[in-house]
N, C-alpha and C. Protein backbone atom coordinates (compact mmCIF):
# COMPACT_ATOMS: atom_id res chain seq x y z
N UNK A 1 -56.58 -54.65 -97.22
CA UNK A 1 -55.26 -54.99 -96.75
C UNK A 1 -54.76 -56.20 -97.54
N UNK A 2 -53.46 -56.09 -98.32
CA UNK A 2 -53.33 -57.30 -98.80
C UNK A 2 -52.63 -57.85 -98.36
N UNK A 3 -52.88 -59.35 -98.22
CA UNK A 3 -52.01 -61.01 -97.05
C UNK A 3 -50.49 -60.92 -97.88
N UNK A 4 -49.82 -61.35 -96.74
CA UNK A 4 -48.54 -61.77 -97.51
C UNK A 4 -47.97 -62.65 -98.03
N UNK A 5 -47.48 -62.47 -99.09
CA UNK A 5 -47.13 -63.56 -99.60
C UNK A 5 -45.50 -63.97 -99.56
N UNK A 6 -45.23 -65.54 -99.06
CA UNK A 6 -44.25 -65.93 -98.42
C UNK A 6 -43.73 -66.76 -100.01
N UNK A 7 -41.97 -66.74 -100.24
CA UNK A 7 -41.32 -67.23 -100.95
C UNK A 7 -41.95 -68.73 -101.32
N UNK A 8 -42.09 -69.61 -100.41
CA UNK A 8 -42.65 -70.71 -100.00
C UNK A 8 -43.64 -70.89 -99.72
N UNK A 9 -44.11 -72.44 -99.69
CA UNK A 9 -45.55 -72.76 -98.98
C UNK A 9 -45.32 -73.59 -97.44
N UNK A 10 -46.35 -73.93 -97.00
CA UNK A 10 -46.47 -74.63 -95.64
C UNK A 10 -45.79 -76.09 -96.09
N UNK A 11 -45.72 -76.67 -97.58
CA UNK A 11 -44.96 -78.10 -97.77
C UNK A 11 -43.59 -77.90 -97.82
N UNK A 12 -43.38 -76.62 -98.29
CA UNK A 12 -42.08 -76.72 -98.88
C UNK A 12 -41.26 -76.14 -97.08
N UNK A 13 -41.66 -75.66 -96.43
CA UNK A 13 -41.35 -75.37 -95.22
C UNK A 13 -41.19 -76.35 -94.11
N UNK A 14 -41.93 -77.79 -94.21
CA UNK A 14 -42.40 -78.65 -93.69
C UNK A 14 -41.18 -79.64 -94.08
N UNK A 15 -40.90 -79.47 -96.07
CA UNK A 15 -39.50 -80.38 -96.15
C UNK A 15 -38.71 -79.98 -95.60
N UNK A 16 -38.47 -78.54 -95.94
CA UNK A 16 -37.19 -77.64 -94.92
C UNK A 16 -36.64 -78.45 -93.60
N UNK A 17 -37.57 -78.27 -92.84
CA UNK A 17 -37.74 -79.15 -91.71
C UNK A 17 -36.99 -80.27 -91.37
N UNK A 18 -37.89 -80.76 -92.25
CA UNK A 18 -37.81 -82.43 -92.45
C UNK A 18 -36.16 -82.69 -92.19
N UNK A 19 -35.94 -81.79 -93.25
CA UNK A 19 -34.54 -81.88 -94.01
C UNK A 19 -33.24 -81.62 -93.20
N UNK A 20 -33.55 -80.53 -92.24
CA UNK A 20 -32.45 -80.14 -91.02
C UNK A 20 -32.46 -81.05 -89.95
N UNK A 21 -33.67 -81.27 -89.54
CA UNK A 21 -33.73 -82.75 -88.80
C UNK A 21 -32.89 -83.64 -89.37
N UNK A 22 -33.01 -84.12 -90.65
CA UNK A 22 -32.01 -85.42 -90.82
C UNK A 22 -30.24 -84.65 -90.77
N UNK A 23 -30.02 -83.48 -91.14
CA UNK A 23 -28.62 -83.72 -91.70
C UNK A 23 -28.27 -83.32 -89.64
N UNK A 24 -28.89 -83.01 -89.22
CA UNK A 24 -28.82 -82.65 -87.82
C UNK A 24 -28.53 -84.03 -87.09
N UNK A 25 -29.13 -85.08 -87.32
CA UNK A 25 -29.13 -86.44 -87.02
C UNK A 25 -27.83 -86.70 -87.73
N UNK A 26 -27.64 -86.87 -88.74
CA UNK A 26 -26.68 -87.57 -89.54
C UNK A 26 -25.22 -86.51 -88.67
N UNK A 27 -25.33 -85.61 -88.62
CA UNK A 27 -23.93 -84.97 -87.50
C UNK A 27 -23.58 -85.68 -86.25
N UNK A 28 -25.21 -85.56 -85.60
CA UNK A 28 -24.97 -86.27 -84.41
C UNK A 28 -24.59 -87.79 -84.63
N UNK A 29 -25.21 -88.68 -85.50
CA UNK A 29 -24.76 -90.18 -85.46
C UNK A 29 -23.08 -90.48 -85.82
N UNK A 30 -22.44 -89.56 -86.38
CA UNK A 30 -20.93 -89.56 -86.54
C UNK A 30 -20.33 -89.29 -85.74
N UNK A 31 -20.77 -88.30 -84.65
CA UNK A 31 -20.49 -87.99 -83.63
C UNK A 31 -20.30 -88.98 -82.15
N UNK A 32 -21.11 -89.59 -82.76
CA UNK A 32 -21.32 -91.08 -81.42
C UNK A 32 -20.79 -92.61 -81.10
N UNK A 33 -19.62 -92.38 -82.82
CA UNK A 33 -18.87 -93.52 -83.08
C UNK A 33 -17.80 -93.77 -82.32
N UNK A 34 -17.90 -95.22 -81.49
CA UNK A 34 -17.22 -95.32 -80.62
C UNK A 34 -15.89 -95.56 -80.94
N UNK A 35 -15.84 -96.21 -82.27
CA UNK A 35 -14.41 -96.60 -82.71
C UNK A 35 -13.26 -95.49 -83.02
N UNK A 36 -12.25 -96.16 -83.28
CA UNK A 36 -11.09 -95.18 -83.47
C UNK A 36 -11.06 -93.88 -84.62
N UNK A 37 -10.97 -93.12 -84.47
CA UNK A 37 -11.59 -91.84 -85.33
C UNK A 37 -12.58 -92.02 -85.96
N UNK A 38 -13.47 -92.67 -86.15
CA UNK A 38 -14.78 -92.51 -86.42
C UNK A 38 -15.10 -93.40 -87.24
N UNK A 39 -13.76 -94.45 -87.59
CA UNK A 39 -14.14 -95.38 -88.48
C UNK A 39 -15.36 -96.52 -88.58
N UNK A 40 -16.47 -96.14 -87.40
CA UNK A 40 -17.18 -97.21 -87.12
C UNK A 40 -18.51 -97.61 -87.94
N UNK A 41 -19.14 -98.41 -88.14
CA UNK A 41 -20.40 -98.25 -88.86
C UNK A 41 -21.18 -96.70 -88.55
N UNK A 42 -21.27 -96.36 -87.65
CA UNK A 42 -21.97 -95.05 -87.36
C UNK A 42 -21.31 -93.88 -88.06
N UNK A 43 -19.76 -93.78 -88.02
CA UNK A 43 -19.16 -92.80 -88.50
C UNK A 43 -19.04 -92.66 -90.07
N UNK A 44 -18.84 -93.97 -90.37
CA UNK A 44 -18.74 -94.50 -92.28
C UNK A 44 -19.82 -94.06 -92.80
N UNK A 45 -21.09 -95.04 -92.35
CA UNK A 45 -21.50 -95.73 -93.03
C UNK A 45 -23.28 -94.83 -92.34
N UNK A 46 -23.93 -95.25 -91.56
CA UNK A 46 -24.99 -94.33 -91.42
C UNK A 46 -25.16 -92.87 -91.36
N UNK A 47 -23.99 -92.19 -90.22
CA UNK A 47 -23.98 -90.54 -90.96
C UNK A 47 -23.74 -90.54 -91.91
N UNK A 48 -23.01 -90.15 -92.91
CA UNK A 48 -23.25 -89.82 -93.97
C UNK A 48 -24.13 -90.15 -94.85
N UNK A 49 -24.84 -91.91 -94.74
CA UNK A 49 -26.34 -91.78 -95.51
C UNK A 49 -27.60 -90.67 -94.95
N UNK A 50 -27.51 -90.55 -93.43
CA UNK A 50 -28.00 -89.68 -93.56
C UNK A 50 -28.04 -88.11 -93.59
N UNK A 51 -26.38 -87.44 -93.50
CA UNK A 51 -26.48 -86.78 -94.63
C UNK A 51 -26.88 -86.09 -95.55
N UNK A 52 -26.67 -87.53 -96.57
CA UNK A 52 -27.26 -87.40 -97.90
C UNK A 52 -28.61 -87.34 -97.95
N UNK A 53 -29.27 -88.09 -97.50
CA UNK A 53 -30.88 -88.01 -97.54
C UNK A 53 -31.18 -86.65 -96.96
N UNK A 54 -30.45 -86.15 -95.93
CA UNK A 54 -31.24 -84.72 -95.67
C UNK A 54 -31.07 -83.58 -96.88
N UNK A 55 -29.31 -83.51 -97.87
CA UNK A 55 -29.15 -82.69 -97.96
C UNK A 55 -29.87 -82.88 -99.46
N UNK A 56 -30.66 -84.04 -99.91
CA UNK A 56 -31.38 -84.33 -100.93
C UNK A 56 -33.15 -84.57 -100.56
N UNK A 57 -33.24 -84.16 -99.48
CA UNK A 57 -34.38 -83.86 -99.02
C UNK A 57 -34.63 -81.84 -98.78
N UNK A 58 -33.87 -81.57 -98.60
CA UNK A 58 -33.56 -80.06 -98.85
C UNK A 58 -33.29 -79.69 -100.05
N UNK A 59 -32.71 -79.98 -101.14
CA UNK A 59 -32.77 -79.96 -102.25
C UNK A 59 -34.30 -79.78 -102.94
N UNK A 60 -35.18 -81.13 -102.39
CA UNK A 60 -36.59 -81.05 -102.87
C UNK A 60 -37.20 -79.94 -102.27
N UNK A 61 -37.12 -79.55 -101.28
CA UNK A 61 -37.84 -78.80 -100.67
C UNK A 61 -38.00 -77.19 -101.29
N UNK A 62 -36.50 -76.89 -101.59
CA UNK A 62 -36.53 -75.80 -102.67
C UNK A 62 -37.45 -75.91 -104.00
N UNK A 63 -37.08 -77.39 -104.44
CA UNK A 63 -37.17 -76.72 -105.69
C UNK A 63 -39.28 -77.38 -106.36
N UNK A 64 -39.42 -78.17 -105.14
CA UNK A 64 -41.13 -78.04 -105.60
C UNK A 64 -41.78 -77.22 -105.45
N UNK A 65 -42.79 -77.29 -105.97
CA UNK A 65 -43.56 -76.42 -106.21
C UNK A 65 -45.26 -76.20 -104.95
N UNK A 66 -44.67 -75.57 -104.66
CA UNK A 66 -45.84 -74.72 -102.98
C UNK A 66 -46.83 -75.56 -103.75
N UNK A 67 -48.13 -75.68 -102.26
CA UNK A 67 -49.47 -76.29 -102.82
C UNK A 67 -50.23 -75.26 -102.54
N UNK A 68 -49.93 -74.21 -102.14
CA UNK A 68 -50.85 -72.90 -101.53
C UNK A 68 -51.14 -71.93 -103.25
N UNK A 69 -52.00 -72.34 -102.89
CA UNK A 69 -52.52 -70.46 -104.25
C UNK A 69 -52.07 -69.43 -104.15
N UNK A 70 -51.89 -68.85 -105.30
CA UNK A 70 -50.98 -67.99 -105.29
C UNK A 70 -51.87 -66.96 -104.91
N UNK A 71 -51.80 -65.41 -103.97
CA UNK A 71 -52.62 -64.79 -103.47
C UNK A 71 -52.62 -63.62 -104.11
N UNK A 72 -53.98 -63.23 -105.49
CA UNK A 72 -53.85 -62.47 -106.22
C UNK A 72 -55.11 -61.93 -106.16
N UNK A 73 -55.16 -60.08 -106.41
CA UNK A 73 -56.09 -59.54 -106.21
C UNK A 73 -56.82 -59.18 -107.48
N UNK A 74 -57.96 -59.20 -107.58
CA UNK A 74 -58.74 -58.86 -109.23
C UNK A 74 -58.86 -57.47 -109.11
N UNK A 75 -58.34 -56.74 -110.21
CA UNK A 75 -58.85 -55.57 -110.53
C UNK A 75 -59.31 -55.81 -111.90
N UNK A 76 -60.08 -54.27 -111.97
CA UNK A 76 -60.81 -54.54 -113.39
C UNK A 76 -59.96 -53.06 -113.61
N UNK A 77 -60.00 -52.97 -114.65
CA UNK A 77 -59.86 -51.58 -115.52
C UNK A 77 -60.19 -51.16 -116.75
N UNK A 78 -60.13 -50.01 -116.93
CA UNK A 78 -61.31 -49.84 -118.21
C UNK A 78 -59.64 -48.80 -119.20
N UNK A 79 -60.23 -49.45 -120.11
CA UNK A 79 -59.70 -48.36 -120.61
C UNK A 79 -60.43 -46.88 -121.25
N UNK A 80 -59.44 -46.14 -121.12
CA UNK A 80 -59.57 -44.91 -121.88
C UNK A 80 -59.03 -44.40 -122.75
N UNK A 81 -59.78 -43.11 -123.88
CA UNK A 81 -58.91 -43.39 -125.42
C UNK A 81 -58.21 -41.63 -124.62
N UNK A 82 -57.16 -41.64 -125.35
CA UNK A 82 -56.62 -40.15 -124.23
C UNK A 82 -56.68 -39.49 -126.15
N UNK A 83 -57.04 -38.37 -126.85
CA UNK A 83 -56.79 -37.83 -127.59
C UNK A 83 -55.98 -36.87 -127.85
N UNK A 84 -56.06 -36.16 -126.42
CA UNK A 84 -54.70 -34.53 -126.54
C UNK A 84 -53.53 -34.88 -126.55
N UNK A 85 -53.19 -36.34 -126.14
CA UNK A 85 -51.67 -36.05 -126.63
C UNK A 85 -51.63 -36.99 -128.15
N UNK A 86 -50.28 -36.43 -128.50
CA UNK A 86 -49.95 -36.85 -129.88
C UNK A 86 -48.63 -37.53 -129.78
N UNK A 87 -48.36 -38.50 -130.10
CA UNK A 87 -46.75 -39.02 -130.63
C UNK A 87 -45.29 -38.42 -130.79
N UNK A 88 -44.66 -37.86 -130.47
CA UNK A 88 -43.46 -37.19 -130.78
C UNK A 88 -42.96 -38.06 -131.14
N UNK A 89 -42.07 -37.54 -132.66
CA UNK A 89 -41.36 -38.23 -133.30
C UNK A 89 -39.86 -38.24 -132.76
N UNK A 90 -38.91 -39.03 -133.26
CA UNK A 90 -37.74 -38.88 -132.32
C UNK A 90 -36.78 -38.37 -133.14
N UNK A 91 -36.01 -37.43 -131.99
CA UNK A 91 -35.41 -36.49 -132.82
C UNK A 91 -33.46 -37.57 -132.42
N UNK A 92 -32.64 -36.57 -133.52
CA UNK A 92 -31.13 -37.39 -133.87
C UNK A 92 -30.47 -36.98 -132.56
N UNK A 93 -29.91 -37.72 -131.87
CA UNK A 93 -28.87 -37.99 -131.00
C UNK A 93 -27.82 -36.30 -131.55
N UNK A 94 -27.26 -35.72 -130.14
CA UNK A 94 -26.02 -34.45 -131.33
C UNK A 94 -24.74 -35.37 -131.76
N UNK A 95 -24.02 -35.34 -132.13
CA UNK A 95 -22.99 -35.89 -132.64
C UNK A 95 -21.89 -36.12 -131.91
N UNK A 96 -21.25 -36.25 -131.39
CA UNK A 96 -19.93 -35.87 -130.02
C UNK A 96 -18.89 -35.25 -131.11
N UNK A 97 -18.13 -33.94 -130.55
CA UNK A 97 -17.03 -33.71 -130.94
C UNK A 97 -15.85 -34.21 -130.55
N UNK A 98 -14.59 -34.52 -131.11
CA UNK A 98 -13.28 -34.91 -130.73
C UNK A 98 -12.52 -33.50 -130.72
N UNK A 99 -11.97 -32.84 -129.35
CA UNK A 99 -10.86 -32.33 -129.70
C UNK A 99 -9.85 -32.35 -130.07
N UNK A 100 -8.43 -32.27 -131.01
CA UNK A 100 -6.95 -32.56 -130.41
C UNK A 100 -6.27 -31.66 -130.07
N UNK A 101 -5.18 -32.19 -129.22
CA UNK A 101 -4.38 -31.33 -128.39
C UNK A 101 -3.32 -31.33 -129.29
């Protein structure tokens, strides 16, 4: 039976994570600014740093590289010399005709 193998590894799943947690946080902390439309340190100035750190923590998460082995099966094979068949040479394309009307 062969295991499956997932796009990702358990790290890169783990940044995933990581990563929705913060931009999930960084929604909610803009969300909680008491000041007038949101101009407040929370709305400015910490959501959106974090944000950024999630949506550059998701970024990494794609693009490193899994720590899991890659899950590959050994075969052996032998070769064989096959003699009965032979090569066909290649024969010319037919030509297309043009009618006119």
């Amino acid at each position: 039976m062969a295991a499956t193998k997932f796009a990702f590894g358990r790290r890169n799943y783990r940044l995933m994570l990581l990563g929705v947690a913060l931009l999930a946080a960084g929604f909610i902390t803009m969300t909680l600014d008491t000041a007038d439309y949101g101009e407040g340190f929370l709305g400015i100035t910490l959501g959106p740093l974090l944000l950024v750190a999630g949506f550059v923590v998701e970024f990494f998460a794609i693009m490193a590289k899994s720590g899991d082995e890659p899950v590959a099966e050994t075969t052996t094979t032998t070769a064989t010399t096959v003699d009965q068949f032979q090569p066909v040479p290649p024969t010319a394309a037919p030509r297309p005709t043009y009618k006119r009307s």
